[in-house]
Protein backbone atom coordinates (compact mmCIF):
# COMPACT_ATOMS: atom_id res chain seq x y z
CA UNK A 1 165.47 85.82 25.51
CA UNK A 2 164.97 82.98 28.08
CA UNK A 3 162.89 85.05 30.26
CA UNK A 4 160.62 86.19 27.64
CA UNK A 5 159.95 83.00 26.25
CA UNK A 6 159.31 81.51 29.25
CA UNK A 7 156.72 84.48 30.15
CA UNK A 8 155.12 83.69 26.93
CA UNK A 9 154.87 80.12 27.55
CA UNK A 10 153.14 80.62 30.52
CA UNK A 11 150.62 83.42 29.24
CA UNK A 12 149.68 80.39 27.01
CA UNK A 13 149.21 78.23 29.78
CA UNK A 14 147.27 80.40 31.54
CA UNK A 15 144.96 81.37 28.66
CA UNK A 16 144.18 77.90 28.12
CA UNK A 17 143.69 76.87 32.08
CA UNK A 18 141.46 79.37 32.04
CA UNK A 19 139.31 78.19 29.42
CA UNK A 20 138.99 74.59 30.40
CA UNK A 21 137.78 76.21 33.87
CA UNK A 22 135.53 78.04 32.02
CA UNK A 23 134.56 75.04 30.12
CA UNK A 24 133.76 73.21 33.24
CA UNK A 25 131.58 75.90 34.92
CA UNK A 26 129.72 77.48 32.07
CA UNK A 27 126.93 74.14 32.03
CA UNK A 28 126.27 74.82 36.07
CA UNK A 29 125.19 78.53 34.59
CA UNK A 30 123.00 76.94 32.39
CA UNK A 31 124.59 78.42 29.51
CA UNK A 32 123.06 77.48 26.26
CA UNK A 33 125.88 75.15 24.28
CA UNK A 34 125.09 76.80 21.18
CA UNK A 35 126.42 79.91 22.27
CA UNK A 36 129.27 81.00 20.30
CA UNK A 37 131.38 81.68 23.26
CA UNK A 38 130.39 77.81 24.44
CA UNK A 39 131.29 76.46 21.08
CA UNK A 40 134.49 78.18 21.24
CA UNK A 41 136.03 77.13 24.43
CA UNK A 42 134.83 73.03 23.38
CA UNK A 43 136.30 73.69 19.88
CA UNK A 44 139.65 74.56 21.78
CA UNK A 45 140.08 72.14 24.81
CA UNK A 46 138.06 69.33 23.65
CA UNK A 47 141.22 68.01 21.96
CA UNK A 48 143.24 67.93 25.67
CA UNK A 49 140.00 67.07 27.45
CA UNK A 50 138.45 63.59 25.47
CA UNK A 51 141.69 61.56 25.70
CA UNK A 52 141.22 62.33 29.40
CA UNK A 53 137.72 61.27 29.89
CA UNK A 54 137.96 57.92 28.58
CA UNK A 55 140.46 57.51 31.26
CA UNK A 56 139.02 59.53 34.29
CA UNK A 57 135.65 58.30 34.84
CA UNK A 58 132.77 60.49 36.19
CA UNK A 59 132.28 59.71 40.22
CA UNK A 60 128.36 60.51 40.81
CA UNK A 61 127.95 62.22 38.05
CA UNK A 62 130.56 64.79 37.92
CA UNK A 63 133.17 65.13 35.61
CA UNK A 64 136.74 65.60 37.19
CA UNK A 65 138.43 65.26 33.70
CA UNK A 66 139.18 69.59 33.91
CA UNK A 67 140.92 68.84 37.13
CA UNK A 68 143.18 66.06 35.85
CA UNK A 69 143.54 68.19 32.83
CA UNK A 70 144.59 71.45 34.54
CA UNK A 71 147.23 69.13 36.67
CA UNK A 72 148.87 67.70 34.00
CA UNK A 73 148.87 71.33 32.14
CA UNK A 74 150.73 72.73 35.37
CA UNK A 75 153.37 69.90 35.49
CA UNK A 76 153.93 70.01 31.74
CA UNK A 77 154.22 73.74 31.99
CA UNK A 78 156.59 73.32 34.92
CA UNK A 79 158.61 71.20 33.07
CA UNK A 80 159.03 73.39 30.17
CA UNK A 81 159.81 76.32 32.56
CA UNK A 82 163.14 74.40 34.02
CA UNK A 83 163.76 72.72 30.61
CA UNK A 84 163.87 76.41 28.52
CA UNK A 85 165.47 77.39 31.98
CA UNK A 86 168.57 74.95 31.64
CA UNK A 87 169.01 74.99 28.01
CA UNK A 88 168.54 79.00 27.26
């Protein structure tokens, strides 16, 4: 049961690292933000990523907010991982 869980909870992880990475390299491909796919992946880490950029500020005009975000998504996810670990 542990094991599973914890396989789940990282395919979640995952699925949303890779969309904020995604999210940051999409606009250098000069994908239109329209675009349905574009839409989609603010829609979903726009929540995670706006707190964050009113802390991190841009540095010469990039935004390092998805690399503070995907950090603190690995430690959180690490901590759930030992957490589910000791208590399943």
């Amino acid at each position: 049961m542990a094991v599973t869980l914890i396989r789940v909870l990282n395919a979640l992880f995952s699925v949303y690292s890779l969309a904020i990475v995604f999210r940051a390299l999409l606009p250098w491909l000069r994908i239109d933000p329209y675009h349905p796919v574009m839409r989609f992946l603010v829609q979903i880490t726009e929540p995670l990523l706006a707190p964050l950029r009113r802390l991190v500020p841009a540095v010469g005009g990039l935004d390092f907010t998805p690399m503070v975000a995907l950090i603190i998504l690995w430690a959180v996810e690490q901590f759930l991982r030992v957490l589910l670990t000791v208590l399943l």
